[in-house]
C-alpha atoms as a PDB file:
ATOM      1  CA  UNK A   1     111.199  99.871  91.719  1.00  0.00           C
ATOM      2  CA  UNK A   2     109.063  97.800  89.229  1.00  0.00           C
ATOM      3  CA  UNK A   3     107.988  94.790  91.526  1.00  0.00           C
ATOM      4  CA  UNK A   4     106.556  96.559  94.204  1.00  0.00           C
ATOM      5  CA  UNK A   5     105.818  94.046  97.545  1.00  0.00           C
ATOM      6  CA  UNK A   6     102.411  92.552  97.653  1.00  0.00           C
ATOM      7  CA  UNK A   7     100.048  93.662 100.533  1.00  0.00           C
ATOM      8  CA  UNK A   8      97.056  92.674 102.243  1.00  0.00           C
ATOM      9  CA  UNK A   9      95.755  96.442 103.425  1.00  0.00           C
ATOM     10  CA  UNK A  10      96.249 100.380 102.256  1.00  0.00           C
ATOM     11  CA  UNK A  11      95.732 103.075 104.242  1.00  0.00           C
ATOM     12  CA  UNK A  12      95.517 106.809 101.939  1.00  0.00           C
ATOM     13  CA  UNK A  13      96.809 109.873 104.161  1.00  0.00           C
ATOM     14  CA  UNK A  14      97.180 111.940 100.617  1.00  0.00           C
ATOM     15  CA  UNK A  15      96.258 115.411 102.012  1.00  0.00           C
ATOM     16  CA  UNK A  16      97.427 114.975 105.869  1.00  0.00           C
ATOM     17  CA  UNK A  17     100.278 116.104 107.207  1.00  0.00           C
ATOM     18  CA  UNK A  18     102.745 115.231 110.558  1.00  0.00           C
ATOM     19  CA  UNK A  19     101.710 113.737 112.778  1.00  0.00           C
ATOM     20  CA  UNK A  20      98.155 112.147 111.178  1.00  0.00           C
ATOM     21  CA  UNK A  21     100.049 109.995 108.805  1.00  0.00           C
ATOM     22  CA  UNK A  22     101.512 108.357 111.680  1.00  0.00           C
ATOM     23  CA  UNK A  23      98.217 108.626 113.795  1.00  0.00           C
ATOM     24  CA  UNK A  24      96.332 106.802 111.255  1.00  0.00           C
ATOM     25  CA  UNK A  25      98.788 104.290 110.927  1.00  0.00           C
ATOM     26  CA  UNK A  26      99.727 103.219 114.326  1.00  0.00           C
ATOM     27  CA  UNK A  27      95.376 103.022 114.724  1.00  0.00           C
ATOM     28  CA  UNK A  28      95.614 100.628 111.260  1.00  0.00           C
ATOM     29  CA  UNK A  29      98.013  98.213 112.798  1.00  0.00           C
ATOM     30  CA  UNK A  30      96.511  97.684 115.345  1.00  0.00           C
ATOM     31  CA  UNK A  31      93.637  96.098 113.404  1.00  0.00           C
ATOM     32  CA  UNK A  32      96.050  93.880 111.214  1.00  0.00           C
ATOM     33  CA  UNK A  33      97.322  90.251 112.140  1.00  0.00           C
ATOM     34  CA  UNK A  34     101.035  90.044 112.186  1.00  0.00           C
ATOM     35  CA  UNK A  35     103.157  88.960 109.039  1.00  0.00           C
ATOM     36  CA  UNK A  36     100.518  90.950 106.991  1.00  0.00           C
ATOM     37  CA  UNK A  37     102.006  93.990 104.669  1.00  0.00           C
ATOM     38  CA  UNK A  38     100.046  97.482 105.037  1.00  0.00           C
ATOM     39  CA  UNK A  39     100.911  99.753 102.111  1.00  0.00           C
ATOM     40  CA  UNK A  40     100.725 103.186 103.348  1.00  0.00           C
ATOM     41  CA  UNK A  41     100.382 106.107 100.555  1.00  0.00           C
ATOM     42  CA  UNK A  42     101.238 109.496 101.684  1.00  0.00           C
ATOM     43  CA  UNK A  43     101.727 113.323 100.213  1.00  0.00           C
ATOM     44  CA  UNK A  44     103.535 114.870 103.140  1.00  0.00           C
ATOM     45  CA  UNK A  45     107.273 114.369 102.550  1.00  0.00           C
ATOM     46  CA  UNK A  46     107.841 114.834 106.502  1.00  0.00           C
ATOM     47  CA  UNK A  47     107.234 110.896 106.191  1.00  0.00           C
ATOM     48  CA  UNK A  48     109.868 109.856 104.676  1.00  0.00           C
ATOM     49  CA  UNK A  49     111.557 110.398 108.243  1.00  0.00           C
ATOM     50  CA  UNK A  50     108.474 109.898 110.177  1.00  0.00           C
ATOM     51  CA  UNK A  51     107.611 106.438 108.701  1.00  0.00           C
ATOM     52  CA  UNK A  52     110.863 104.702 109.055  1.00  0.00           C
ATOM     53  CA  UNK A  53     110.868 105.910 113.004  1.00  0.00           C
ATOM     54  CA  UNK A  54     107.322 104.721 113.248  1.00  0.00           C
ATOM     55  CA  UNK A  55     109.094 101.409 112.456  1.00  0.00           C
ATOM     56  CA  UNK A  56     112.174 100.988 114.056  1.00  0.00           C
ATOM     57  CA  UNK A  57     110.357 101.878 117.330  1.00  0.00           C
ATOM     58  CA  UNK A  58     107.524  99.470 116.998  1.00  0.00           C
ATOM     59  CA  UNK A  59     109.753  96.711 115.542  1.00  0.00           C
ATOM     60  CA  UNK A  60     107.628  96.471 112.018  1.00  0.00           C
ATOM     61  CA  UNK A  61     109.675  95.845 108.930  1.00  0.00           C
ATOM     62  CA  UNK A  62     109.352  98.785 105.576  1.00  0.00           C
ATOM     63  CA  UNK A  63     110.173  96.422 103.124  1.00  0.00           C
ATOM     64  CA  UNK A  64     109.878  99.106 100.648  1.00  0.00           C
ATOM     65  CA  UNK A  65     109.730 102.331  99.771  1.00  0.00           C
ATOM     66  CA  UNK A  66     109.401 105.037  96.530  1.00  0.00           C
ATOM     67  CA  UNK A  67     108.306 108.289  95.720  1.00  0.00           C
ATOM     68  CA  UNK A  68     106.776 108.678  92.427  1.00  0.00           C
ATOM     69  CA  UNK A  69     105.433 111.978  90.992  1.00  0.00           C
ATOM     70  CA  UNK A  70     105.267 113.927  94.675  1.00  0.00           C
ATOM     71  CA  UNK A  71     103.327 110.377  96.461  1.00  0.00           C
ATOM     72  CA  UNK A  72     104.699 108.324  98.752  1.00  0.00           C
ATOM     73  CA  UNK A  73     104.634 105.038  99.025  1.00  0.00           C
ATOM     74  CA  UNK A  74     105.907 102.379 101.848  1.00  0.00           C
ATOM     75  CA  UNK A  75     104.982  99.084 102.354  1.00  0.00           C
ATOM     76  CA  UNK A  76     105.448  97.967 105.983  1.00  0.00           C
ATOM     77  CA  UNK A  77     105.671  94.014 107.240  1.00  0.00           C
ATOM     78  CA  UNK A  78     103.816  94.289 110.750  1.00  0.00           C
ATOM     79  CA  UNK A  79     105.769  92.771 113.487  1.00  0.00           C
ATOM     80  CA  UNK A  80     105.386  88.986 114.710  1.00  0.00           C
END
């Protein structure tokens, strides 16, 4: 994926594993307006399941995804 979504905020969980990731997002949306894009960054490949969930149950949008070299990355359009 070469053009990767812009974003107004990134939250780092490298090291943190289920459920923290999602912990320390659902805290960092709270703090964000809606429309704006929060890339997360992740190591714990339980998130690839956990962070779609997260937003199909909370109505936010993961406009894109990609793992590169073991990190994760998703970039998540907070609901409006």
């Amino acid at each position: 994926m070469a053009d990767l979504p812009a974003y107004d905020d990134v939250l780092d969980t490298s090291g943190l594993y289920c459920p923290e990731p999602i912990m320390m997002m659902h805290n960092r949306v709270r703090d964000l307006a809606a429309g704006n894009v929060l890339k997360v960054v992740a190591t714990d490949p339980a998130t690839t399941r956990d962070v779609p969930k997260f937003c199909t149950f909370l109505g936010h949008e993961l406009i894109a995804q990609r793992e590169q070299d073991g990190d994760y990355e998703y970039f998540i359009r907070l609901k409006t």
